[in-house]
PDB file of N, CA and C in Angstrom:
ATOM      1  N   UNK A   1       7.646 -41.449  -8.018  1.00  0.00           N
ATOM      2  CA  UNK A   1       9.069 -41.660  -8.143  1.00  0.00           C
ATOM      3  C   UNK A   1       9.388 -41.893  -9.615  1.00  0.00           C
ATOM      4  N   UNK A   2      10.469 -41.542  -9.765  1.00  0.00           N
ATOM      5  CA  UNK A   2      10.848 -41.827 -11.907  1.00  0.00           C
ATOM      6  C   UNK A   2      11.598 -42.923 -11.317  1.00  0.00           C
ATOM      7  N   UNK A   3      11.238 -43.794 -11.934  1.00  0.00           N
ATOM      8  CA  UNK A   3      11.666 -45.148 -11.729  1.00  0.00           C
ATOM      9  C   UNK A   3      12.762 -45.286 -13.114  1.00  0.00           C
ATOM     10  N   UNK A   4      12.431 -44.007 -14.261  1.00  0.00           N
ATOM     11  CA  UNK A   4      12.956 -44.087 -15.487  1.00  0.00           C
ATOM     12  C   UNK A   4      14.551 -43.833 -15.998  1.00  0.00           C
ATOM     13  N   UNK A   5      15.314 -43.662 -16.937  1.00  0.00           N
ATOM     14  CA  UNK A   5      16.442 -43.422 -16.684  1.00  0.00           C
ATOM     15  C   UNK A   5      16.974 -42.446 -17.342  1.00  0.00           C
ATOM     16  N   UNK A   6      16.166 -41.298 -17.767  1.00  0.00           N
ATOM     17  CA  UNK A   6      16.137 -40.018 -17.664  1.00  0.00           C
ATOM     18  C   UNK A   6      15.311 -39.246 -16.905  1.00  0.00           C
ATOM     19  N   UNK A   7      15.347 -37.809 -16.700  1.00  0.00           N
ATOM     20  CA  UNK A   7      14.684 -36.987 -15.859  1.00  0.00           C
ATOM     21  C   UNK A   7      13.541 -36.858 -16.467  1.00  0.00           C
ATOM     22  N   UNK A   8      12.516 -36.039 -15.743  1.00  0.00           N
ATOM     23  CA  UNK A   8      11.113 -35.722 -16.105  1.00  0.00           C
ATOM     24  C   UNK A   8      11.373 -34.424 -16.357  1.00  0.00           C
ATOM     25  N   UNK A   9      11.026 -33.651 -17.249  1.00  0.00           N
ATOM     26  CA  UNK A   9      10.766 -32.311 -17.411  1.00  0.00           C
ATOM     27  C   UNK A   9       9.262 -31.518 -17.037  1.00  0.00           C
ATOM     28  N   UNK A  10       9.377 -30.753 -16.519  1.00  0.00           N
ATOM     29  CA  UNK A  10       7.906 -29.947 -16.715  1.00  0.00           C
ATOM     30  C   UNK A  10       6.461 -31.443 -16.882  1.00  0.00           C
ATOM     31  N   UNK A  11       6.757 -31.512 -15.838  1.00  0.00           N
ATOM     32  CA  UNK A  11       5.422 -32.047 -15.604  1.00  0.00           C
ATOM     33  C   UNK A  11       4.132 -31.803 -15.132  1.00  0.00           C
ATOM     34  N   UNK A  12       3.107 -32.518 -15.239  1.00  0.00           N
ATOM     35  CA  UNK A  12       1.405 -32.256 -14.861  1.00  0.00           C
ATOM     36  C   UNK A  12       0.938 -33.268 -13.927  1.00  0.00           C
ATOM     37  N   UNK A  13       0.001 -33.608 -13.191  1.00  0.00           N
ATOM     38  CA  UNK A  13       0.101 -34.759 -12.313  1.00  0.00           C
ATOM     39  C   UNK A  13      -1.837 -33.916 -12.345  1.00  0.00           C
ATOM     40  N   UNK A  14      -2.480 -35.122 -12.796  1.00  0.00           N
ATOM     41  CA  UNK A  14      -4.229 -35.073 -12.720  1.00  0.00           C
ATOM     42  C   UNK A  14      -4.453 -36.279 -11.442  1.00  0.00           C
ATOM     43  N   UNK A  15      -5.450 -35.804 -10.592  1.00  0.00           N
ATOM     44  CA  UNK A  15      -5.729 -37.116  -9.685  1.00  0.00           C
ATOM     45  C   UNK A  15      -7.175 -37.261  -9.935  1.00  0.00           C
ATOM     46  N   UNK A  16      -7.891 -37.879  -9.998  1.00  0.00           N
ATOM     47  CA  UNK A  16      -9.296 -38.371 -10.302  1.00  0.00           C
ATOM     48  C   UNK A  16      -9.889 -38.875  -8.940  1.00  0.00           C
ATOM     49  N   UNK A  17     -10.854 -37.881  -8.317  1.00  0.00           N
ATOM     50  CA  UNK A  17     -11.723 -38.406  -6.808  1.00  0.00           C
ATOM     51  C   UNK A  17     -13.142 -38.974  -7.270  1.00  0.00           C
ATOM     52  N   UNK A  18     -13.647 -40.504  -7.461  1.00  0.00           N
ATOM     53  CA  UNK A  18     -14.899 -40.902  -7.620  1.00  0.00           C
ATOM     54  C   UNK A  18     -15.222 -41.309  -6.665  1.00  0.00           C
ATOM     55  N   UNK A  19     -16.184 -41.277  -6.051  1.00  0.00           N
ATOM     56  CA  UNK A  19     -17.648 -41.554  -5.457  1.00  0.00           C
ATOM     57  C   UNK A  19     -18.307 -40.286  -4.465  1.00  0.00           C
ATOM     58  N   UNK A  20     -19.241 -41.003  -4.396  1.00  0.00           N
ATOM     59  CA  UNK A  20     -20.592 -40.304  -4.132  1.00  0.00           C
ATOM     60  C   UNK A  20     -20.546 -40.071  -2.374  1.00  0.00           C
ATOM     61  N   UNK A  21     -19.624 -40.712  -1.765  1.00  0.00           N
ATOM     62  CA  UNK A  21     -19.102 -40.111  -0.201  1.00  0.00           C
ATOM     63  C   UNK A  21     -18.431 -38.910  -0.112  1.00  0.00           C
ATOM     64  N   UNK A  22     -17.714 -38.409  -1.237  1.00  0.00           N
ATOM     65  CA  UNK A  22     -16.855 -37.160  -1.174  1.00  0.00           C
ATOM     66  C   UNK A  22     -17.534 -36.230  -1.690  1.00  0.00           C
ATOM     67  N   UNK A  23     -17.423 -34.995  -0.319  1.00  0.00           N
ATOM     68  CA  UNK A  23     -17.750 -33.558  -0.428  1.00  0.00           C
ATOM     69  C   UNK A  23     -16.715 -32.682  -1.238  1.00  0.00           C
ATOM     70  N   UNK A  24     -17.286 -32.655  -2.585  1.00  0.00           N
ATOM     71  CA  UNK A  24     -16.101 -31.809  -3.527  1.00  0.00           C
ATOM     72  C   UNK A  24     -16.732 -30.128  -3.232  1.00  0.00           C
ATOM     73  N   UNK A  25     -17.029 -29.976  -2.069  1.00  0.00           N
ATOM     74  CA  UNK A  25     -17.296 -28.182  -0.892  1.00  0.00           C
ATOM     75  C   UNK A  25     -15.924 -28.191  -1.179  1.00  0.00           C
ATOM     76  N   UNK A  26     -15.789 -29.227  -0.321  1.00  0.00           N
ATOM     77  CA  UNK A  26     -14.700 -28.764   0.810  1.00  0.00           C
ATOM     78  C   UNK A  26     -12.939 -29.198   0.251  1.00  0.00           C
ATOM     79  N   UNK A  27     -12.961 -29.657  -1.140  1.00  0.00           N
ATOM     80  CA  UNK A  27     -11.704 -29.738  -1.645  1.00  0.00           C
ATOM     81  C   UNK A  27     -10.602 -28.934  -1.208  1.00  0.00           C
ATOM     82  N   UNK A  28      -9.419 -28.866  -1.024  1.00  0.00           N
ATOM     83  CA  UNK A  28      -8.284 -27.992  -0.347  1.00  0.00           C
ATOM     84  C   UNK A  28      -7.379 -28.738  -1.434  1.00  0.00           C
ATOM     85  N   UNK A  29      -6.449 -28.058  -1.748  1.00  0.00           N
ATOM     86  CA  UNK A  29      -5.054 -28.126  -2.495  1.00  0.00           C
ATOM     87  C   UNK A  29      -3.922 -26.404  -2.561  1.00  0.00           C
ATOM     88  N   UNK A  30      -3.442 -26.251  -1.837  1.00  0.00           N
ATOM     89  CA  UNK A  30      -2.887 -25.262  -2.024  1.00  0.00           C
ATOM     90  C   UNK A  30      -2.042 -24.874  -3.326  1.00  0.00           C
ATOM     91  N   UNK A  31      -1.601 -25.995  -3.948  1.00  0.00           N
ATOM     92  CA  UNK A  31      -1.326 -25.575  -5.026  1.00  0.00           C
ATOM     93  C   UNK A  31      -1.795 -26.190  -6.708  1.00  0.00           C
ATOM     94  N   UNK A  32      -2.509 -27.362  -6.578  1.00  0.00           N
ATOM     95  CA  UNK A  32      -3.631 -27.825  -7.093  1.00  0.00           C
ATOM     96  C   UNK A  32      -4.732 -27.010  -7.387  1.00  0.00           C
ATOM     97  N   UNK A  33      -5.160 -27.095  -9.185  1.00  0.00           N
ATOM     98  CA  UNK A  33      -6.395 -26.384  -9.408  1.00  0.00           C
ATOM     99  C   UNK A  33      -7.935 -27.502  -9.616  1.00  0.00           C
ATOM    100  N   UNK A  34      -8.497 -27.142  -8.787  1.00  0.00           N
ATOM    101  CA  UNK A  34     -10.003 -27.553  -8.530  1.00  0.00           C
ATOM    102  C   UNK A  34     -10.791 -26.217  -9.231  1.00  0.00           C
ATOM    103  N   UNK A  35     -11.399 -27.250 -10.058  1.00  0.00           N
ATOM    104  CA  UNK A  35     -12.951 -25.905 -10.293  1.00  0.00           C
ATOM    105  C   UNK A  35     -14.400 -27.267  -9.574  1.00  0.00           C
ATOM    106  N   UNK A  36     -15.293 -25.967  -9.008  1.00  0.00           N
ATOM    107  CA  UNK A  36     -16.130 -26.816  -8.455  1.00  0.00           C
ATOM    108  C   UNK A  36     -16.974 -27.254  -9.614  1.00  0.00           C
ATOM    109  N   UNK A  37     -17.210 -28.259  -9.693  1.00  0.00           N
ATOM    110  CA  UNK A  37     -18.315 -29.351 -10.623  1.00  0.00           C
ATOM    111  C   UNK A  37     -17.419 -30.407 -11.047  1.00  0.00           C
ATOM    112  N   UNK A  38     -16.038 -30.307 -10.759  1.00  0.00           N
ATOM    113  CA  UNK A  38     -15.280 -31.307 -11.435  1.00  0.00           C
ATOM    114  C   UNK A  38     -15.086 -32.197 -10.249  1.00  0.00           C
ATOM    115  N   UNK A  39     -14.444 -33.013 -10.717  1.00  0.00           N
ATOM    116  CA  UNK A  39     -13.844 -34.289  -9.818  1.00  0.00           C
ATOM    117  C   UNK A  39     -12.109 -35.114  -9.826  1.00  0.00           C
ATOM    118  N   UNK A  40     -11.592 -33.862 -10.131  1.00  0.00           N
ATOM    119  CA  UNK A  40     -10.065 -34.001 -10.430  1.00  0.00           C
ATOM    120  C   UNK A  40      -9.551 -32.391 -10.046  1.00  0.00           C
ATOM    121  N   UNK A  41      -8.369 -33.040  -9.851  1.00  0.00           N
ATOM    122  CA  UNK A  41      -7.220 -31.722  -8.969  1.00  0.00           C
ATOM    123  C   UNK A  41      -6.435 -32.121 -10.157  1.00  0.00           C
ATOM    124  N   UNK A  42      -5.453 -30.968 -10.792  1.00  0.00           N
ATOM    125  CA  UNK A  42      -4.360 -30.586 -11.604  1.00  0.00           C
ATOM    126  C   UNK A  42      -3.422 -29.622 -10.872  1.00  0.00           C
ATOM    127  N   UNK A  43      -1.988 -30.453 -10.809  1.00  0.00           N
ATOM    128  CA  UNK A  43      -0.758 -29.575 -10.681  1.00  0.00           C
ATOM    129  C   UNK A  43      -0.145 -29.811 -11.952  1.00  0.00           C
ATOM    130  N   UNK A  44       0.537 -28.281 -11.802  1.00  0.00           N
ATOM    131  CA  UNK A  44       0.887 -27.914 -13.388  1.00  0.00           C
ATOM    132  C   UNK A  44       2.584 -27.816 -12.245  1.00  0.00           C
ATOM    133  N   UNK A  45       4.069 -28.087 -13.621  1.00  0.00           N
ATOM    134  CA  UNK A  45       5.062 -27.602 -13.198  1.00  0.00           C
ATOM    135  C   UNK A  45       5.142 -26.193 -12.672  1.00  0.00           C
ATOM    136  N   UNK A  46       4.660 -25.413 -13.323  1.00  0.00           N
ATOM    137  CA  UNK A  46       4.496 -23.782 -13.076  1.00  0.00           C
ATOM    138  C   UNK A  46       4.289 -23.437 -11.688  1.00  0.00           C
ATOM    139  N   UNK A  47       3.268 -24.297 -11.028  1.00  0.00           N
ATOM    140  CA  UNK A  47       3.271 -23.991  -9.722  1.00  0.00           C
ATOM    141  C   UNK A  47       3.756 -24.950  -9.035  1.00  0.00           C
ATOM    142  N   UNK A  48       4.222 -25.996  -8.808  1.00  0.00           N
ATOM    143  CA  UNK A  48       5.253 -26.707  -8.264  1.00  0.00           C
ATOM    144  C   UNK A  48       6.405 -27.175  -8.652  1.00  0.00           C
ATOM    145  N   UNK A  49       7.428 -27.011  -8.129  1.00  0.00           N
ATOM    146  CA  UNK A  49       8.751 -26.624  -7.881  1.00  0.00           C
ATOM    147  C   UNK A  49       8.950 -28.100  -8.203  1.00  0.00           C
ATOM    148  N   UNK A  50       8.309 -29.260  -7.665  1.00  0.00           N
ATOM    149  CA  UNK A  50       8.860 -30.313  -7.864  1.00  0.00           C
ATOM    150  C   UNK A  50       8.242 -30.967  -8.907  1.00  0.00           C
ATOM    151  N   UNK A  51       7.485 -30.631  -9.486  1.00  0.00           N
ATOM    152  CA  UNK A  51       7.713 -31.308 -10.599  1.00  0.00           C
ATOM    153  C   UNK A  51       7.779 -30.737 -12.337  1.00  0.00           C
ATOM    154  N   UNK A  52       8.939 -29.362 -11.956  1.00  0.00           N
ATOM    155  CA  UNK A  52       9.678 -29.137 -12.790  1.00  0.00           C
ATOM    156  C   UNK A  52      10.927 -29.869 -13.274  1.00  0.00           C
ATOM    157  N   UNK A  53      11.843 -30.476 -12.544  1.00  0.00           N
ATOM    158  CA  UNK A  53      12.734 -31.336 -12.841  1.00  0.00           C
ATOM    159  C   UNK A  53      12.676 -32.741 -12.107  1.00  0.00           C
ATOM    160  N   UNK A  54      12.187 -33.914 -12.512  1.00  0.00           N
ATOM    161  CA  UNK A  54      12.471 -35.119 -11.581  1.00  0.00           C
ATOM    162  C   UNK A  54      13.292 -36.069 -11.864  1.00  0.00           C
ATOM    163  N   UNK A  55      14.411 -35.675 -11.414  1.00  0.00           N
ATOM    164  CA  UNK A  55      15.453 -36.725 -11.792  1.00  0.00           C
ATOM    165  C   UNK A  55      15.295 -38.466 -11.707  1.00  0.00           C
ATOM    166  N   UNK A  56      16.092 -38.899 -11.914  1.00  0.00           N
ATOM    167  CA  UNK A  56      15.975 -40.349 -12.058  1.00  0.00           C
ATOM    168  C   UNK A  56      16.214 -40.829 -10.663  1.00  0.00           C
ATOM    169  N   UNK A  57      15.251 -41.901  -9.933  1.00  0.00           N
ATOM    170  CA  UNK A  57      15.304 -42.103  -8.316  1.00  0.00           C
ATOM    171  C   UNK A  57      14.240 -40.727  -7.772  1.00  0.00           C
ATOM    172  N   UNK A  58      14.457 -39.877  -7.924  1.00  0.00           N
ATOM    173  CA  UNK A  58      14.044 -38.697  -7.569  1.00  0.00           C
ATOM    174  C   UNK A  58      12.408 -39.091  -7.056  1.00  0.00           C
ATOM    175  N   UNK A  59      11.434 -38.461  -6.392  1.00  0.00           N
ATOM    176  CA  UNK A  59      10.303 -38.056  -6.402  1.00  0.00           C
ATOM    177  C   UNK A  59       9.892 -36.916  -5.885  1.00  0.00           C
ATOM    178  N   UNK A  60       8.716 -36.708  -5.827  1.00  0.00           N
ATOM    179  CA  UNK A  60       7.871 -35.149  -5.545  1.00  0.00           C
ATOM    180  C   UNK A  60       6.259 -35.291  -4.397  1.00  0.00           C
ATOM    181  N   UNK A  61       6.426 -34.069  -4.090  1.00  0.00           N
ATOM    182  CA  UNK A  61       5.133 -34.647  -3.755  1.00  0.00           C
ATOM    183  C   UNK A  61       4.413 -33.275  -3.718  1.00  0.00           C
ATOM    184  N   UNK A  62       2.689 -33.520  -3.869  1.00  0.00           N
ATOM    185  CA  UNK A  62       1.356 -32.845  -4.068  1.00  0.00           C
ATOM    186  C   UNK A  62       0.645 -33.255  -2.768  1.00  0.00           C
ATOM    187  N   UNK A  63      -0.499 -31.958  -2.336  1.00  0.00           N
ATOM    188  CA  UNK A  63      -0.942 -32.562  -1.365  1.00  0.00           C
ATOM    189  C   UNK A  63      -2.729 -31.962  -1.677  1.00  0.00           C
ATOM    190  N   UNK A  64      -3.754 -32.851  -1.414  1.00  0.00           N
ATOM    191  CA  UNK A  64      -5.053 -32.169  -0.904  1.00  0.00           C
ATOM    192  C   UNK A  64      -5.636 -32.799  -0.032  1.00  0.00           C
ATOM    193  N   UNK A  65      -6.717 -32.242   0.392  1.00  0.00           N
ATOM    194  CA  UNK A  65      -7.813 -32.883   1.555  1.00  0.00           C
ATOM    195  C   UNK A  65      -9.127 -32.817   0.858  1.00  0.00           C
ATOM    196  N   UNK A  66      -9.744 -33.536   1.294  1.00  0.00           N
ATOM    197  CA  UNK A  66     -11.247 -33.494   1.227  1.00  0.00           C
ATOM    198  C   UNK A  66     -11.934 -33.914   2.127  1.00  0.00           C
ATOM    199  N   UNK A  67     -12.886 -33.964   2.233  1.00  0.00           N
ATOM    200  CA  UNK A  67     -14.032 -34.495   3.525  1.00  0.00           C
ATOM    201  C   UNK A  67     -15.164 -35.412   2.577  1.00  0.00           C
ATOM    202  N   UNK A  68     -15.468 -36.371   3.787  1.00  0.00           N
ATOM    203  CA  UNK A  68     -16.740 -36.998   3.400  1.00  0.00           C
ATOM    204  C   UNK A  68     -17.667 -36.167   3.602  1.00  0.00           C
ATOM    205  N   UNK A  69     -19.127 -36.932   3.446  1.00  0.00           N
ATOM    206  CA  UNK A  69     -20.265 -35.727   3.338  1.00  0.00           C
ATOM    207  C   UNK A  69     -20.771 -36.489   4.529  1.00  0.00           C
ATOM    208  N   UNK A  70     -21.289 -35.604   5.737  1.00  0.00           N
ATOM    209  CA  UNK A  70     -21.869 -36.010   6.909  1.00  0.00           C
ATOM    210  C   UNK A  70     -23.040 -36.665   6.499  1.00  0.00           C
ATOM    211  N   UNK A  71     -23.475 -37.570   7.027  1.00  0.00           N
ATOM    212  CA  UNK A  71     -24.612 -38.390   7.057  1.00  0.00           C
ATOM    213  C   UNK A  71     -24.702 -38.807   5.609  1.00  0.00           C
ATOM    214  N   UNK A  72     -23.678 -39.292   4.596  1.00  0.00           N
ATOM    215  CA  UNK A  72     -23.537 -39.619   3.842  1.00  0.00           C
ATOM    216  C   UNK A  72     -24.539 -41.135   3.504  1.00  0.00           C
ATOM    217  N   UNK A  73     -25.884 -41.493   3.182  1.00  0.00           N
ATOM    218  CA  UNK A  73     -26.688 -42.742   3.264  1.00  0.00           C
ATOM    219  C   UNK A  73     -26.713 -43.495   1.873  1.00  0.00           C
ATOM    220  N   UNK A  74     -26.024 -44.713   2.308  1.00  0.00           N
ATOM    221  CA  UNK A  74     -26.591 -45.866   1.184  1.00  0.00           C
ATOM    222  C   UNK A  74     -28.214 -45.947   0.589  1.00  0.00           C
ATOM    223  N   UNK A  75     -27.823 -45.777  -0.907  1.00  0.00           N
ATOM    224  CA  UNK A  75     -29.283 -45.077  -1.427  1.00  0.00           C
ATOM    225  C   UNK A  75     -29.563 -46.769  -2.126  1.00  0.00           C
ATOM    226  N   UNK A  76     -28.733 -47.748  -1.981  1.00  0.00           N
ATOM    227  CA  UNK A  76     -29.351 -49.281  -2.693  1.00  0.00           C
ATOM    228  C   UNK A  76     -28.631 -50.418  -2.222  1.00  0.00           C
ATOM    229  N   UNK A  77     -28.845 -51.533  -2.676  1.00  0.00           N
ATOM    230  CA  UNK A  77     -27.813 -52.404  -2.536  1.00  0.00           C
ATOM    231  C   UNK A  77     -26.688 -52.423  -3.061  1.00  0.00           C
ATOM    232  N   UNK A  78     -26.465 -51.524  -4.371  1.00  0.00           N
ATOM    233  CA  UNK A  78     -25.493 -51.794  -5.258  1.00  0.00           C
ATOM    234  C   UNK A  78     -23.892 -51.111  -4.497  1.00  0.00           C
ATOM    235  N   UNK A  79     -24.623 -50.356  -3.426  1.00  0.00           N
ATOM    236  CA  UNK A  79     -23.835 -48.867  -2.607  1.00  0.00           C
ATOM    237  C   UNK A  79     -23.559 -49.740  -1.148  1.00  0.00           C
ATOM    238  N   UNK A  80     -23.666 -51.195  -1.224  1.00  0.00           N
ATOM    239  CA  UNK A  80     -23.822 -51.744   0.081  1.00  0.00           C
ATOM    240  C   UNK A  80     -22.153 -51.609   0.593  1.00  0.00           C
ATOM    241  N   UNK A  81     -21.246 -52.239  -0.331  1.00  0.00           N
ATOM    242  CA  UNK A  81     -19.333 -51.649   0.152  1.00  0.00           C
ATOM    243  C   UNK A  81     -19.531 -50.838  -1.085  1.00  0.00           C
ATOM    244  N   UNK A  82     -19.939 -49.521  -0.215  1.00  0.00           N
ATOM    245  CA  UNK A  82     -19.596 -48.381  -1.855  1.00  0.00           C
ATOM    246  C   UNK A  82     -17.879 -47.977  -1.656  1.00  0.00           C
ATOM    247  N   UNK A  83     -17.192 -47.412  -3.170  1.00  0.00           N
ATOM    248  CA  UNK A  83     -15.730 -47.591  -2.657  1.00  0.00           C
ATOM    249  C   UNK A  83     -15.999 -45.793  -2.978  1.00  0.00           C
ATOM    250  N   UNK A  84     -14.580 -45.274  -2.570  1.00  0.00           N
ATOM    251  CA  UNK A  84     -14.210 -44.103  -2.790  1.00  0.00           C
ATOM    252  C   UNK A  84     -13.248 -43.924  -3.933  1.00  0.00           C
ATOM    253  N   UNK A  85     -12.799 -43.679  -4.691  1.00  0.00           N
ATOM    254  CA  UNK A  85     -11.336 -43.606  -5.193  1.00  0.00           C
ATOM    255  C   UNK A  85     -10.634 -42.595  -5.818  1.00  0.00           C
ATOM    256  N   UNK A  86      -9.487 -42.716  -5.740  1.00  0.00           N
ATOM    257  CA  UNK A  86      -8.738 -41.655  -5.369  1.00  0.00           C
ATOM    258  C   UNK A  86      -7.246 -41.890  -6.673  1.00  0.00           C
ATOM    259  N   UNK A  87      -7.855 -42.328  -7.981  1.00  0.00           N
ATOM    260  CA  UNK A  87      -6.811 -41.897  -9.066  1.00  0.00           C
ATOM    261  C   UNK A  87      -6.192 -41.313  -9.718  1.00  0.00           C
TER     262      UNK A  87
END
């Protein structure tokens, strides 16, 4: 949401997926670019409509999926609440 009190122009929106439970196979974003070895999705304004102009109040939205990795196993203690995250 632009919480700000002008509009957004031509914007980019990076999300950052860390840990070691997520299958970056099976990444999906239809309009999000993934290259495999990375660990971040990029929408560019160019391909979404919404976040070419975001007015003030306004928001947008991006979408992907991913999957965990089946039989995904705690390899120590340090992995005992391992987190996922999704910045």
């Amino acid at each position: 949401m632009n919480i700000g009190e002008e509009p957004f122009l031509d914007l980019s929106l990076v999300t950052t997926l860390e840990g070691r439970g997520f299958d970056f196979e099976t990444v999906k974003s239809d309009l999000g670019q993934f290259n495999k070895g990375d660990s971040f999705i990029v929408w560019d304004s160019r391909d979404v409509s919404d976040l070419k102009f975001l007015d003030q109040g306004e928001e947008g939205k991006v979408e992907f999926w991913i999957n965990l990795k089946d039989g995904w196993e705690i390899s120590g203690p340090e992995e005992k609440n391992a987190i996922l995250k999704n910045t």
